[in-house]
PDB file of N, CA and C in Angstrom:
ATOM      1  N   UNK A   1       0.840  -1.184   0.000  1.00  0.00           N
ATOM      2  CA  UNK A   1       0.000   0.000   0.000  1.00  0.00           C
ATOM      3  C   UNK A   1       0.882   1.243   0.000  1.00  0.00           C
ATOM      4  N   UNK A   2       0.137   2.241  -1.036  1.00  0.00           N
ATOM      5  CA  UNK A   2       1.337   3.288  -1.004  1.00  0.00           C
ATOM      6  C   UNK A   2       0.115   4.580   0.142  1.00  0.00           C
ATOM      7  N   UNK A   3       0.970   5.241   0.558  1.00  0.00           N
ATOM      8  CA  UNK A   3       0.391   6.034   1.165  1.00  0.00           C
ATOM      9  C   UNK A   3      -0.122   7.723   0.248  1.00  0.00           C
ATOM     10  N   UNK A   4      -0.975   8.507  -0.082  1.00  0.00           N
ATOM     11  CA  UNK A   4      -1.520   8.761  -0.948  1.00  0.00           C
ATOM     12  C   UNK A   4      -0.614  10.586  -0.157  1.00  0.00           C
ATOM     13  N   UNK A   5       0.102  11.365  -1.437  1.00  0.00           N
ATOM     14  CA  UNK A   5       0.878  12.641  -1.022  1.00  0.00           C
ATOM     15  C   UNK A   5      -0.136  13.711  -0.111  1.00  0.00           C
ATOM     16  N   UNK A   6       0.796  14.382   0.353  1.00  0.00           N
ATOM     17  CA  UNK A   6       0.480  15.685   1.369  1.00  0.00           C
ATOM     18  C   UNK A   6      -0.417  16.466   0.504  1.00  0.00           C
ATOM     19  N   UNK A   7      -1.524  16.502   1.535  1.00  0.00           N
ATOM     20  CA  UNK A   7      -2.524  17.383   0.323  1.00  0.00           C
ATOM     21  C   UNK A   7      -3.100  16.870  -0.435  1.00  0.00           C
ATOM     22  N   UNK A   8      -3.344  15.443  -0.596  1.00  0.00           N
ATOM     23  CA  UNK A   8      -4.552  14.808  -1.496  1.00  0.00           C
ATOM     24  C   UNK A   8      -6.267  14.886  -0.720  1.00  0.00           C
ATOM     25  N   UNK A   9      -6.908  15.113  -1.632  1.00  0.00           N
ATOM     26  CA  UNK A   9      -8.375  14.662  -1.016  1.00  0.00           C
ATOM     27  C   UNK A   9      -9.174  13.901  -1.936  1.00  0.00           C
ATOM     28  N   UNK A  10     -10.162  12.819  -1.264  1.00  0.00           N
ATOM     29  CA  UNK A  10     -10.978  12.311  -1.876  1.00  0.00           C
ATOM     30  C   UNK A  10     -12.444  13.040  -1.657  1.00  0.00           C
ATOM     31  N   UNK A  11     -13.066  13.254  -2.847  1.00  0.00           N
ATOM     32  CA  UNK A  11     -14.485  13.792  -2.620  1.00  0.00           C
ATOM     33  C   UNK A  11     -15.394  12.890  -2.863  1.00  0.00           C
ATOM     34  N   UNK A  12     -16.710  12.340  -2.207  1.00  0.00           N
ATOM     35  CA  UNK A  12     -17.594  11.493  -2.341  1.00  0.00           C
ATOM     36  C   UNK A  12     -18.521  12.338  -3.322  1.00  0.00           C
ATOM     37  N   UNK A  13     -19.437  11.940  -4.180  1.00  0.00           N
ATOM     38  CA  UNK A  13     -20.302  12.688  -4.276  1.00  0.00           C
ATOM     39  C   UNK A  13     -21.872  11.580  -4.530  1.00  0.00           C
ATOM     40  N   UNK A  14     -22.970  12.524  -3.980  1.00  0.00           N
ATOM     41  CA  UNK A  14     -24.056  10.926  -4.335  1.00  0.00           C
ATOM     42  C   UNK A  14     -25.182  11.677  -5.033  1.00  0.00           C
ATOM     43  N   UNK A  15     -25.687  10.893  -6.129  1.00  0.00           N
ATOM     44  CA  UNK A  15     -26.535  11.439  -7.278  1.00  0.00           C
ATOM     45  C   UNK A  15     -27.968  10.800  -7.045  1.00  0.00           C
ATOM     46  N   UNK A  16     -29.345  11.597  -7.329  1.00  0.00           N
ATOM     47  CA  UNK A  16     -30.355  10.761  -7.549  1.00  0.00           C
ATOM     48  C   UNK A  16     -30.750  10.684  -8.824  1.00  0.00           C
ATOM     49  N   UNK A  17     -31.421  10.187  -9.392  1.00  0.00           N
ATOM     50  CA  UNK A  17     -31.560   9.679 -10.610  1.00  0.00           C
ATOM     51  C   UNK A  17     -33.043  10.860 -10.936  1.00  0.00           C
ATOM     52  N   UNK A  18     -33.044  11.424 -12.211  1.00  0.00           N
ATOM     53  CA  UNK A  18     -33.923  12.535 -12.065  1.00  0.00           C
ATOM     54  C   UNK A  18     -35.552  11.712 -12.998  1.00  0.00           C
ATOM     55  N   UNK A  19     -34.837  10.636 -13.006  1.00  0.00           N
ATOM     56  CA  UNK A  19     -36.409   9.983 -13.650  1.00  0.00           C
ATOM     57  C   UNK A  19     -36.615   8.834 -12.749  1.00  0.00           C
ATOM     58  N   UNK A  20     -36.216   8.331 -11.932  1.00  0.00           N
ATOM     59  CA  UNK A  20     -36.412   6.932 -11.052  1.00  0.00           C
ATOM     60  C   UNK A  20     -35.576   7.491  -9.801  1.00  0.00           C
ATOM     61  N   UNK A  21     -36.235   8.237  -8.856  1.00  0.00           N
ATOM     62  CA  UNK A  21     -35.707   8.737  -7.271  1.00  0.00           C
ATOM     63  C   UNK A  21     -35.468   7.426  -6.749  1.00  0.00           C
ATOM     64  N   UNK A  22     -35.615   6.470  -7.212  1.00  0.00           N
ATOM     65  CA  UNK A  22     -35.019   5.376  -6.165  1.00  0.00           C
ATOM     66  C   UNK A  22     -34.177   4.689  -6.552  1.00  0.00           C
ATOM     67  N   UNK A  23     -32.914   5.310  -7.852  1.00  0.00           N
ATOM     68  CA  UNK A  23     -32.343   4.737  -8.276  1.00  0.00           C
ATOM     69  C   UNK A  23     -31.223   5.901  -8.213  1.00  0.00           C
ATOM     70  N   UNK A  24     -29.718   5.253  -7.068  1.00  0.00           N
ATOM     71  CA  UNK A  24     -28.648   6.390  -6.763  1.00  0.00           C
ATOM     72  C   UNK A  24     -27.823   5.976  -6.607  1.00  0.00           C
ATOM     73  N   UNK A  25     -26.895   7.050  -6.951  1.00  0.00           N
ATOM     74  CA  UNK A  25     -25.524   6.144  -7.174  1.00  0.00           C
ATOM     75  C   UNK A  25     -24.637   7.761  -6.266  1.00  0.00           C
ATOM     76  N   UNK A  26     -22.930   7.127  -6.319  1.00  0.00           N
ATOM     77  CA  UNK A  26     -22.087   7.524  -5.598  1.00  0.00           C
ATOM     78  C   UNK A  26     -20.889   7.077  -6.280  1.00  0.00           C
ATOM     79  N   UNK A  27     -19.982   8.387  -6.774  1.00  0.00           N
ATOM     80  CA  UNK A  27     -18.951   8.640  -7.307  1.00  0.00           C
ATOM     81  C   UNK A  27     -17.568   8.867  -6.435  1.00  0.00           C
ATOM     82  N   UNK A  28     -16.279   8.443  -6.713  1.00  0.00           N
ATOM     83  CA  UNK A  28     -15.546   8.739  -5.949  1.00  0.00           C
ATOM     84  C   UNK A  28     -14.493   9.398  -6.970  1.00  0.00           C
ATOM     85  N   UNK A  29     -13.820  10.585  -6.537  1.00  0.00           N
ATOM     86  CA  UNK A  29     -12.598  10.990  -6.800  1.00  0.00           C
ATOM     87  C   UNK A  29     -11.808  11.214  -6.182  1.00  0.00           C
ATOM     88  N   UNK A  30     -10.735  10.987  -6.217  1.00  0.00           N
ATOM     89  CA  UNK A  30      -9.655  11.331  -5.780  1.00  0.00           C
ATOM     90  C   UNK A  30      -8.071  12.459  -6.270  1.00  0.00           C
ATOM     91  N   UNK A  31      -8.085  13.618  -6.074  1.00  0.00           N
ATOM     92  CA  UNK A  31      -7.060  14.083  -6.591  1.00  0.00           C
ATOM     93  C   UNK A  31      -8.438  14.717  -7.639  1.00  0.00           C
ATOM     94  N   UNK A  32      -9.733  14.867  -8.274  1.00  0.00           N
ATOM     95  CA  UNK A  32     -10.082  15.122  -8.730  1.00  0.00           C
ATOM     96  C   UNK A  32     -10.248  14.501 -10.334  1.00  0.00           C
ATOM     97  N   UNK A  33      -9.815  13.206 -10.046  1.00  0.00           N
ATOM     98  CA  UNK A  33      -9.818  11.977 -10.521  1.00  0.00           C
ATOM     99  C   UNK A  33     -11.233  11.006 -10.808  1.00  0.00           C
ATOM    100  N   UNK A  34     -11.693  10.662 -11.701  1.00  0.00           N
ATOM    101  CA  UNK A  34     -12.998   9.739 -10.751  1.00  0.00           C
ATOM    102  C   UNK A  34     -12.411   7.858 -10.855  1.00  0.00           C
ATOM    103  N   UNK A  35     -12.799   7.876  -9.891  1.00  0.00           N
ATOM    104  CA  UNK A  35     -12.259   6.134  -9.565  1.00  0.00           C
ATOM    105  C   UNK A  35     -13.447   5.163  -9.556  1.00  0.00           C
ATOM    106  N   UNK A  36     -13.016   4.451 -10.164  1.00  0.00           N
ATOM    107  CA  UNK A  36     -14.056   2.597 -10.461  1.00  0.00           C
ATOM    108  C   UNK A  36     -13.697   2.276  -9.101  1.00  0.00           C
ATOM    109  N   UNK A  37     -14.564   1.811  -8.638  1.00  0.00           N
ATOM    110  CA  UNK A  37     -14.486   1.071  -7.160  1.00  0.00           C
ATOM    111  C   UNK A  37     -14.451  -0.576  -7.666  1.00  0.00           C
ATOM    112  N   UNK A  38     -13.816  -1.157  -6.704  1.00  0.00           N
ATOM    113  CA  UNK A  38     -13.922  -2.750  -6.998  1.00  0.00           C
ATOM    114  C   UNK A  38     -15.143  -3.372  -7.437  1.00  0.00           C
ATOM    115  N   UNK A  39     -16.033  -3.255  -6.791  1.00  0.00           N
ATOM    116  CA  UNK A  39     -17.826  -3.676  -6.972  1.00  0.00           C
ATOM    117  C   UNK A  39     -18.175  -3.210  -8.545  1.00  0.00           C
ATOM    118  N   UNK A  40     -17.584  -1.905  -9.098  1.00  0.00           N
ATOM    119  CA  UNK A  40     -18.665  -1.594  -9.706  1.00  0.00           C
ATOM    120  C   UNK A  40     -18.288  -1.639 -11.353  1.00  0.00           C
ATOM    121  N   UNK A  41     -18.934  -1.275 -12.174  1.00  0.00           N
ATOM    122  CA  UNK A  41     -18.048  -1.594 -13.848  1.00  0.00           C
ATOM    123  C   UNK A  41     -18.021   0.143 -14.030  1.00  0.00           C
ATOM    124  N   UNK A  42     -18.609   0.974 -13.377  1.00  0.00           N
ATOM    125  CA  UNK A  42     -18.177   2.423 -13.980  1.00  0.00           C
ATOM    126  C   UNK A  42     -18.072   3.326 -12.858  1.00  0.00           C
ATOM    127  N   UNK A  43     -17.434   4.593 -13.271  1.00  0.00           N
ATOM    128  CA  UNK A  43     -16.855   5.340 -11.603  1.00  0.00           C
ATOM    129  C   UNK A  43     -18.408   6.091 -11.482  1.00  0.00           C
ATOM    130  N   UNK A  44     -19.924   5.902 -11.968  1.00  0.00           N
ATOM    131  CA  UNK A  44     -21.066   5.273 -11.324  1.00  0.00           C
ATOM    132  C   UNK A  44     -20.878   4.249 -10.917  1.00  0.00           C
ATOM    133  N   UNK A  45     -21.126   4.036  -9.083  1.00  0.00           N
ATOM    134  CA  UNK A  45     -21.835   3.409  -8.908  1.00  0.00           C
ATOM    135  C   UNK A  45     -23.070   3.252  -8.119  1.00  0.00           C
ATOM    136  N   UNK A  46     -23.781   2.368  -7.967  1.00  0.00           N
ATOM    137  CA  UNK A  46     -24.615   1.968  -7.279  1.00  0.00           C
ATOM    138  C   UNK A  46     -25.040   2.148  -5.843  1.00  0.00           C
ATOM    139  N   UNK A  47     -26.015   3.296  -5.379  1.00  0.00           N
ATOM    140  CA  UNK A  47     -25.239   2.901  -4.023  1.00  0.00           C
ATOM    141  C   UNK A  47     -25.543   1.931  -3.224  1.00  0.00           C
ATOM    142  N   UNK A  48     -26.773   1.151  -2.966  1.00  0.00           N
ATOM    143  CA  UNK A  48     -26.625  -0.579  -2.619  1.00  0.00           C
ATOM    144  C   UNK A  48     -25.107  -1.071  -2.636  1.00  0.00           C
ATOM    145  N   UNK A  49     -24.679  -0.853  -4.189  1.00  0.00           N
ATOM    146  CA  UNK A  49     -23.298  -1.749  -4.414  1.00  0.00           C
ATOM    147  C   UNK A  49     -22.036  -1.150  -3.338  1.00  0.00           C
ATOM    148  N   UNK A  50     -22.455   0.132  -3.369  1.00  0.00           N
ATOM    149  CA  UNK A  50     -21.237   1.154  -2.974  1.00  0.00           C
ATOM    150  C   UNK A  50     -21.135   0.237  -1.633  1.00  0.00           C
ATOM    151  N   UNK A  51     -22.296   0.435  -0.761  1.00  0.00           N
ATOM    152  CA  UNK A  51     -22.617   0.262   0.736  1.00  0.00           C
ATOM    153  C   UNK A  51     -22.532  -1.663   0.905  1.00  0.00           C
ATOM    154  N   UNK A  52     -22.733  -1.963   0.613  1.00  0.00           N
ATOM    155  CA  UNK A  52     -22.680  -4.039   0.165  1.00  0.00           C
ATOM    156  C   UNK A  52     -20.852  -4.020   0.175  1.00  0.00           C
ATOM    157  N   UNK A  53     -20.331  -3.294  -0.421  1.00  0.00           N
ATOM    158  CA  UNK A  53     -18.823  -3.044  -0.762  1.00  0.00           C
ATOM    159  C   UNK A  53     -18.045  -2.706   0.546  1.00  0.00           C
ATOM    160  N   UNK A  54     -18.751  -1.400   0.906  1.00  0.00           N
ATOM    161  CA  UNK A  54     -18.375  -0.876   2.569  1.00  0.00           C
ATOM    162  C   UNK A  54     -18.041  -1.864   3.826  1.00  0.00           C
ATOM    163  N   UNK A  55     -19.648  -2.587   3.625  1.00  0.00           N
ATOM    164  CA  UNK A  55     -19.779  -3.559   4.579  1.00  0.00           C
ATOM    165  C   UNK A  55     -18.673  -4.454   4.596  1.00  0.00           C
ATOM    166  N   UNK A  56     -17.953  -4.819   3.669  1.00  0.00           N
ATOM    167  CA  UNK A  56     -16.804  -6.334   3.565  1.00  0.00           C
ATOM    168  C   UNK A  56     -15.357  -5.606   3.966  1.00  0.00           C
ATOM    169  N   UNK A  57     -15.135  -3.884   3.735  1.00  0.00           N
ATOM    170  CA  UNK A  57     -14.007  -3.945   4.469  1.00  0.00           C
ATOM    171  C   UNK A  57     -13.592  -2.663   5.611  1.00  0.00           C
ATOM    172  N   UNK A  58     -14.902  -2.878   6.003  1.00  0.00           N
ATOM    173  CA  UNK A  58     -15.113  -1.569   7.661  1.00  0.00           C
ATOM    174  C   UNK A  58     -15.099  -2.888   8.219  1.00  0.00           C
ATOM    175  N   UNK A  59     -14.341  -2.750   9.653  1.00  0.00           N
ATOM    176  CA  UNK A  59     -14.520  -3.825  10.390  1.00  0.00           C
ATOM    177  C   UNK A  59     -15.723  -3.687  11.989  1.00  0.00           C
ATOM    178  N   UNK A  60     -16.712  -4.380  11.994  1.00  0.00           N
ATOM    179  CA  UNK A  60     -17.605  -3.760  13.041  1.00  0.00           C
ATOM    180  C   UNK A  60     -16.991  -3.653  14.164  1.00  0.00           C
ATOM    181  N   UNK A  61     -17.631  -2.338  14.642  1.00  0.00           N
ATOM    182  CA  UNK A  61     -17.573  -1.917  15.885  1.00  0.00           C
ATOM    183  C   UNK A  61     -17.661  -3.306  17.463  1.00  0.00           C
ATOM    184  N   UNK A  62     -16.489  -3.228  17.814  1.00  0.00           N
ATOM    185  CA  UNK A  62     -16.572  -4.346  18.967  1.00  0.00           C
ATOM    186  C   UNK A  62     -17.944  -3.878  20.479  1.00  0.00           C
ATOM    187  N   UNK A  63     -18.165  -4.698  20.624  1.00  0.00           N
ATOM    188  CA  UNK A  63     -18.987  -4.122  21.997  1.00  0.00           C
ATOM    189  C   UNK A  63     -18.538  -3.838  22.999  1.00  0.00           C
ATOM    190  N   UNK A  64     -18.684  -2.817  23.756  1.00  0.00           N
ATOM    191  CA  UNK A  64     -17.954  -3.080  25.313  1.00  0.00           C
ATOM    192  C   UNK A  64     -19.226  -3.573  26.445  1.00  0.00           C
ATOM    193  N   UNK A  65     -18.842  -3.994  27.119  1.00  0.00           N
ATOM    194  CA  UNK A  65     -19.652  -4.564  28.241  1.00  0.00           C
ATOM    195  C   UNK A  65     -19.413  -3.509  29.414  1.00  0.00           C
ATOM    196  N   UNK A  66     -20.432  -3.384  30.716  1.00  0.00           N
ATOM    197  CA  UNK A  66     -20.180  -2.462  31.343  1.00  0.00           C
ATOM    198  C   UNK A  66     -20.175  -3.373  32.793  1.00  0.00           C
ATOM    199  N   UNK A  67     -19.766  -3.441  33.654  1.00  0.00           N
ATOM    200  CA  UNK A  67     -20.023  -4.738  34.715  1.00  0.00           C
ATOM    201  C   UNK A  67     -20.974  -4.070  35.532  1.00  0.00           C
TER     202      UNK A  67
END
């Protein structure tokens, strides 16, 4: 893994679809770049896919117990 230079940002951005509101997607750039995410075939994607994608490499929150 390379570590990404001083002063980079990634911008999310999330779109609704102006003929089917229940159909949205989420773009990523980086550097002002747009990036294909692993999940998806275009730097649209899906956001189901986006978030289905999220889920496999955020690791959940552990519980704490309180005695």
């Amino acid at each position: 893994m390379r570590w990404p230079r001083y002063g980079a940002y990634i911008v999310l951005k999330y779109f609704i679809s102006k003929t089917d509101k229940s159909e949205t997607y989420v773009t990523v750039h980086f550097d002002g770049e747009p990036q294909v995410l692993p999940d998806c075939e275009d730097h649209y994607c899906s956001y189901s896919t986006f978030l289905k994608s999220l889920q496999n490499r955020i690791d959940k929150p552990k519980k704490i117990y309180q005695a």
